[in-house]
C-alpha atoms as a PDB file:
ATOM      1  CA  UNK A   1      69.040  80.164  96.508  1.00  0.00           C
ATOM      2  CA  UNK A   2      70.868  80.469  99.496  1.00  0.00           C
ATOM      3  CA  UNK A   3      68.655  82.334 102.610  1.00  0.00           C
ATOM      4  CA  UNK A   4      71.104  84.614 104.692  1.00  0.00           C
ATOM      5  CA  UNK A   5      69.474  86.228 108.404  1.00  0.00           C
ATOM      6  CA  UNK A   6      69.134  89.322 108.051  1.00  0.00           C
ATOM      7  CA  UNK A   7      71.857  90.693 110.528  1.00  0.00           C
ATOM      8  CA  UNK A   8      74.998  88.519 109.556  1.00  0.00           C
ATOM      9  CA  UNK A   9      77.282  87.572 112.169  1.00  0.00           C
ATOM     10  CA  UNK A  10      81.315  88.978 112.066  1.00  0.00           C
ATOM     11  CA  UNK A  11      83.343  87.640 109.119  1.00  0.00           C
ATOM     12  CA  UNK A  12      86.406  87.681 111.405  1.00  0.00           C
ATOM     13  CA  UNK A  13      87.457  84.032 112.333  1.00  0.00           C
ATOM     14  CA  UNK A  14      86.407  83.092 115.689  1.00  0.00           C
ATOM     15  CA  UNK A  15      84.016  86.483 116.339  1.00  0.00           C
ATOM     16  CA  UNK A  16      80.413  85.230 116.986  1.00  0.00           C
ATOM     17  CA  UNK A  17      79.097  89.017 117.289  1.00  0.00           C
ATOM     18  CA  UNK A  18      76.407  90.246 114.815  1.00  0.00           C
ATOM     19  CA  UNK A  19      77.732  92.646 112.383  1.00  0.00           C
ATOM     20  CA  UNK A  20      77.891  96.843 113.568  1.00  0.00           C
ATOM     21  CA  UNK A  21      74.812  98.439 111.824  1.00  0.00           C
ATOM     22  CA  UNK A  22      76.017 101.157 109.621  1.00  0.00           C
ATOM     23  CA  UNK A  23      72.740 102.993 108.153  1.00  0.00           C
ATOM     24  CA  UNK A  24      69.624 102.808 106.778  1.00  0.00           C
ATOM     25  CA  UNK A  25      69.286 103.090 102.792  1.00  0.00           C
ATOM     26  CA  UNK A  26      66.695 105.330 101.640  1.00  0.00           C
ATOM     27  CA  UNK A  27      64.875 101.899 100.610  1.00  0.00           C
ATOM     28  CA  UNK A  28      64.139 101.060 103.989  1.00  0.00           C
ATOM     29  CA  UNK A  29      67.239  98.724 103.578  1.00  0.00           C
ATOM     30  CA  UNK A  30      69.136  98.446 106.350  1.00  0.00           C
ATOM     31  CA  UNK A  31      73.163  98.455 105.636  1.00  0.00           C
ATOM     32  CA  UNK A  32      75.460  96.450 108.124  1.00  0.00           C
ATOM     33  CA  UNK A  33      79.117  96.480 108.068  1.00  0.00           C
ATOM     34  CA  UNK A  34      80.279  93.325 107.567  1.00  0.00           C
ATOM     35  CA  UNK A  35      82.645  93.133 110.928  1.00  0.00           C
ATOM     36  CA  UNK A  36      80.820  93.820 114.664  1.00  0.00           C
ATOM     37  CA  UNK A  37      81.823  96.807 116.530  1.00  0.00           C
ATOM     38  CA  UNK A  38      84.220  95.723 118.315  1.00  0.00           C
ATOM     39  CA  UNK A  39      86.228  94.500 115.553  1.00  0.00           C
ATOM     40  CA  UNK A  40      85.339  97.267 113.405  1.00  0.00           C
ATOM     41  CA  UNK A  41      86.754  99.250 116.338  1.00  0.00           C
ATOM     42  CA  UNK A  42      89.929  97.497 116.243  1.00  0.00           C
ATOM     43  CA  UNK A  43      90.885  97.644 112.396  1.00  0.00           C
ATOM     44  CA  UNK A  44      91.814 100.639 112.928  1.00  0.00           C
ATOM     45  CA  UNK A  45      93.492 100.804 116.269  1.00  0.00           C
ATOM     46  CA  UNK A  46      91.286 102.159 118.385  1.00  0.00           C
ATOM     47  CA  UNK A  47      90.633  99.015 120.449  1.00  0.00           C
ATOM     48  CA  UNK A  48      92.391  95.814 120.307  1.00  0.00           C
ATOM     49  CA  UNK A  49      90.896  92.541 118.593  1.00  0.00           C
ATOM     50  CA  UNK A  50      89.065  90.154 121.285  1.00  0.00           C
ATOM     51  CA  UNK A  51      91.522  87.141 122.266  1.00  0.00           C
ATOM     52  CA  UNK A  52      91.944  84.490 119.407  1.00  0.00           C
ATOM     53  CA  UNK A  53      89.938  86.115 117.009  1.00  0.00           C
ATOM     54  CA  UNK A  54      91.686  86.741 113.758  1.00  0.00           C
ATOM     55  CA  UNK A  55      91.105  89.634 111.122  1.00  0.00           C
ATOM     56  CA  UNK A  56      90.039  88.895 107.661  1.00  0.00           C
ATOM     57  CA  UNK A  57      90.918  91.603 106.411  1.00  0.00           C
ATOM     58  CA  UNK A  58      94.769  91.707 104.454  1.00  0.00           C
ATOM     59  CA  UNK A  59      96.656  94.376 104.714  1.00  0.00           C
ATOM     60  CA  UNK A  60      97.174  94.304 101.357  1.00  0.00           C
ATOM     61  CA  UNK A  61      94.992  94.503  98.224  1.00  0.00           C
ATOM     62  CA  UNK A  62      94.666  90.699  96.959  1.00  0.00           C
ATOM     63  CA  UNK A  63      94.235  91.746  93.162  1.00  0.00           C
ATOM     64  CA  UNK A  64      97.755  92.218  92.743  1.00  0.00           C
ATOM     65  CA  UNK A  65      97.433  88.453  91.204  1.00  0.00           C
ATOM     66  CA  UNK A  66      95.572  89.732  89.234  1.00  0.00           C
ATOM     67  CA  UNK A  67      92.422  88.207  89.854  1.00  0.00           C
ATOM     68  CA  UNK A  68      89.848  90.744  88.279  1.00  0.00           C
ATOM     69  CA  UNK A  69      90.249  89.662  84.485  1.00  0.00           C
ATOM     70  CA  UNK A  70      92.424  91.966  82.753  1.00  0.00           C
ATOM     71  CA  UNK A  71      93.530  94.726  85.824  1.00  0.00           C
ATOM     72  CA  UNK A  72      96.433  94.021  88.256  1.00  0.00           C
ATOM     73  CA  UNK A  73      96.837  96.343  91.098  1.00  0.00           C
ATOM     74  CA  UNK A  74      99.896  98.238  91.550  1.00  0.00           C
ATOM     75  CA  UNK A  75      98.357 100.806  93.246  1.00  0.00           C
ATOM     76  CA  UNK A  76     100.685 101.993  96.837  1.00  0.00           C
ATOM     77  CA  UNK A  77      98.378 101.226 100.070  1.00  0.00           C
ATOM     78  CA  UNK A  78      99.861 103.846 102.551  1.00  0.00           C
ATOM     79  CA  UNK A  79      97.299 102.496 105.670  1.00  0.00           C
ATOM     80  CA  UNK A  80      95.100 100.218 106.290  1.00  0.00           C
ATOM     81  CA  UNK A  81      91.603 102.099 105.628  1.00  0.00           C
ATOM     82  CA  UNK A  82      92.723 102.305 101.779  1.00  0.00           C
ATOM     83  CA  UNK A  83      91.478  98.509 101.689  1.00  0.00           C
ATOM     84  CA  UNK A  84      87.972  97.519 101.491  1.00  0.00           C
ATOM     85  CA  UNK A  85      86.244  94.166 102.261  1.00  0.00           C
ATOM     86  CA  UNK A  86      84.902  93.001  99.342  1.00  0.00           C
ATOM     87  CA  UNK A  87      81.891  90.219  99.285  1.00  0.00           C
ATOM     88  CA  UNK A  88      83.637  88.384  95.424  1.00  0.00           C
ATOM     89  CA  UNK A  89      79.229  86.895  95.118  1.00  0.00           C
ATOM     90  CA  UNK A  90      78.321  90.648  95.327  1.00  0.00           C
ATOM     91  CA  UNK A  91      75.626  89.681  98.120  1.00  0.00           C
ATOM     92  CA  UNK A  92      76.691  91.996 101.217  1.00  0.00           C
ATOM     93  CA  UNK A  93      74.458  89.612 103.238  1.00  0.00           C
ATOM     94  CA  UNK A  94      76.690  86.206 102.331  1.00  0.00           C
ATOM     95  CA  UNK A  95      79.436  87.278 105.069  1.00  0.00           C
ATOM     96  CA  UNK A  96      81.143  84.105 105.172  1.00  0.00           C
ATOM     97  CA  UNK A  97      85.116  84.436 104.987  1.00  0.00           C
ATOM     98  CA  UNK A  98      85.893  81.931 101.555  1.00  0.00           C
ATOM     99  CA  UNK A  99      83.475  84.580  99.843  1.00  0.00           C
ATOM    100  CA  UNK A 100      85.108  88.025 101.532  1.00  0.00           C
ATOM    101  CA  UNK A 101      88.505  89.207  99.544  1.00  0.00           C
ATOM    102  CA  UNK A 102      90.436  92.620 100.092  1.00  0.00           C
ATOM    103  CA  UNK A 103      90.623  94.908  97.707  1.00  0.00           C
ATOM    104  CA  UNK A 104      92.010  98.598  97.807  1.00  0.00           C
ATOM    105  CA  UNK A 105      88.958 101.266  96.763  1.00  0.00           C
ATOM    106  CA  UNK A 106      90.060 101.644  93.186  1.00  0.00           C
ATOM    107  CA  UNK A 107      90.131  97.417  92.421  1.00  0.00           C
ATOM    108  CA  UNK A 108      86.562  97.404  94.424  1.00  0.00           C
ATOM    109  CA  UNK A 109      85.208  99.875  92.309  1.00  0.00           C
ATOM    110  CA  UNK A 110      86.466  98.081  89.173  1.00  0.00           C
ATOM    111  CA  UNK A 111      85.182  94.980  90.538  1.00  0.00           C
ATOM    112  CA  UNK A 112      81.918  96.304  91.383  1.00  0.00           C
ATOM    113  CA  UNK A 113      81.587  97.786  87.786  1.00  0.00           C
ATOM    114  CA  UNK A 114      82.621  94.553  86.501  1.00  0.00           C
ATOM    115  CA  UNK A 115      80.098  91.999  88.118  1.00  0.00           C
ATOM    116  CA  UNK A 116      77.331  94.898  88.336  1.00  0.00           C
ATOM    117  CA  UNK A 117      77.154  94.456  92.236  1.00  0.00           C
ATOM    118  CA  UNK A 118      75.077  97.350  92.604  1.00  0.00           C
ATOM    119  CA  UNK A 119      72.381  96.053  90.515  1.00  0.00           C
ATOM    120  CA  UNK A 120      72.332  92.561  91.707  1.00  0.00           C
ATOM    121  CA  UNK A 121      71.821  93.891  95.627  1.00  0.00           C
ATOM    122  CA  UNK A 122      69.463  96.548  94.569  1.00  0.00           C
ATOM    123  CA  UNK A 123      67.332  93.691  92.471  1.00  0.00           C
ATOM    124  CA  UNK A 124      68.314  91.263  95.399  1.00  0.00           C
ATOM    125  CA  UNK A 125      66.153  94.272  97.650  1.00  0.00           C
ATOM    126  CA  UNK A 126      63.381  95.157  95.437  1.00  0.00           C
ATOM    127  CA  UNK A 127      62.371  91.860  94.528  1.00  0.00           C
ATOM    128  CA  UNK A 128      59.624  91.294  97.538  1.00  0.00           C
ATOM    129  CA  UNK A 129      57.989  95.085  96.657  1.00  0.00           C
ATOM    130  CA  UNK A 130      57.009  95.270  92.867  1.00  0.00           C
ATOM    131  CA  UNK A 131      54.061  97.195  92.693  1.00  0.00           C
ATOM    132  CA  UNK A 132      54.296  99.165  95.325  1.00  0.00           C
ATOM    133  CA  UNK A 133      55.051 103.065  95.483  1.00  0.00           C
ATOM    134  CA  UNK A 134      58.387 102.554  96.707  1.00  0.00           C
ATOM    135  CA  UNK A 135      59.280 100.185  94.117  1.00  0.00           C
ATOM    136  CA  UNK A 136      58.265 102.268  91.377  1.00  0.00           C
ATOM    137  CA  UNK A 137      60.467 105.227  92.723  1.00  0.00           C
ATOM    138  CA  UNK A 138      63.122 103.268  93.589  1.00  0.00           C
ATOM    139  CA  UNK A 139      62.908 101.708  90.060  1.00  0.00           C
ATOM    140  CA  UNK A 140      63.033 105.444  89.030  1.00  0.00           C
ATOM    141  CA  UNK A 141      65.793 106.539  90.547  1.00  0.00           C
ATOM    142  CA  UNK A 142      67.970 103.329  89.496  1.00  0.00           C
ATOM    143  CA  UNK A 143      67.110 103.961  86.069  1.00  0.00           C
ATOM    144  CA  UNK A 144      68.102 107.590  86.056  1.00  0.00           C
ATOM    145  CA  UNK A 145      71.522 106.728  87.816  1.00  0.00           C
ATOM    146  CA  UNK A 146      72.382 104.231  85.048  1.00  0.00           C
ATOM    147  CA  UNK A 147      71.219 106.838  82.580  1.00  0.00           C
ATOM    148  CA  UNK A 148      73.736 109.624  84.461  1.00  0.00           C
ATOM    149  CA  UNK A 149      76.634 107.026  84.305  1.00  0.00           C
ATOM    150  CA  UNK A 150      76.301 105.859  81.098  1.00  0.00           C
ATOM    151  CA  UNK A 151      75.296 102.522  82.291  1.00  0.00           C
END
């Protein structure tokens, strides 16, 4: 398996900074964006992109080739914050740009459901704490959410 660091670096070409930090998950997780500040900054407009670096991130979704088994997007993007990056491994740690694709919030939800992202990085988390009193709550509390959603 793979080993990532634990603060990525930018998944825009050319951008050496380490990702922006976003928040902390009630885990003790911590959750990084997967673009530095600066670049997070500039997608959407409030600062330009350094020299020569290049953004990632389409400005359209990519699943209208239908890429996510039987669901094509048609749905309208009207700006540029209706498109998520999407990490197409589910690990929000591998933040290299062949494994980054962008998808509009309804296709990344779909996806998500899908490939169960959620409970691959929430294993991917837990799996250095069985046994311990956070594990068994957090264990708790991912069993009652796939209860609540049918899962």
């Amino acid at each position: 398996m793979e080993q990532f660091p634990e603060q990525p670096t930018c998944i825009n070409l050319n951008c050496e900074r380490p990702v922006a930090y976003s928040h902390t998950k009630k885990s003790g997780a911590k959750r990084w964006r997967p673009v530095c500040s600066r670049c997070h900054l500039a997608s959407y407009g409030a600062k330009p992109l350094d020299e020569g670096v290049v953004e990632v991130k389409k400005t359209y979704c990519e699943n209208i080739d239908g890429r996510l088994k039987e669901y094509k997007c048609t749905t309208t993007i009207p700006y540029k914050g209706a498109l998520e990056l999407d990490h197409i491994d589910g690990n929000v740690l591998n933040n290299f740009p062949d494994n980054i694709q962008t998808l509009c919030k309804v296709c990344h939800s779909y996806k998500s459901h899908l490939n169960n992202d959620f409970k691959k990085n929430r294993a991917r988390l837990l799996k250095d704490k069985p046994g311990t009193p956070e594990y068994r709550k957090l264990a708790q509390d991912i069993e009652k959410l796939y209860q609540d959603n049918g899962l």
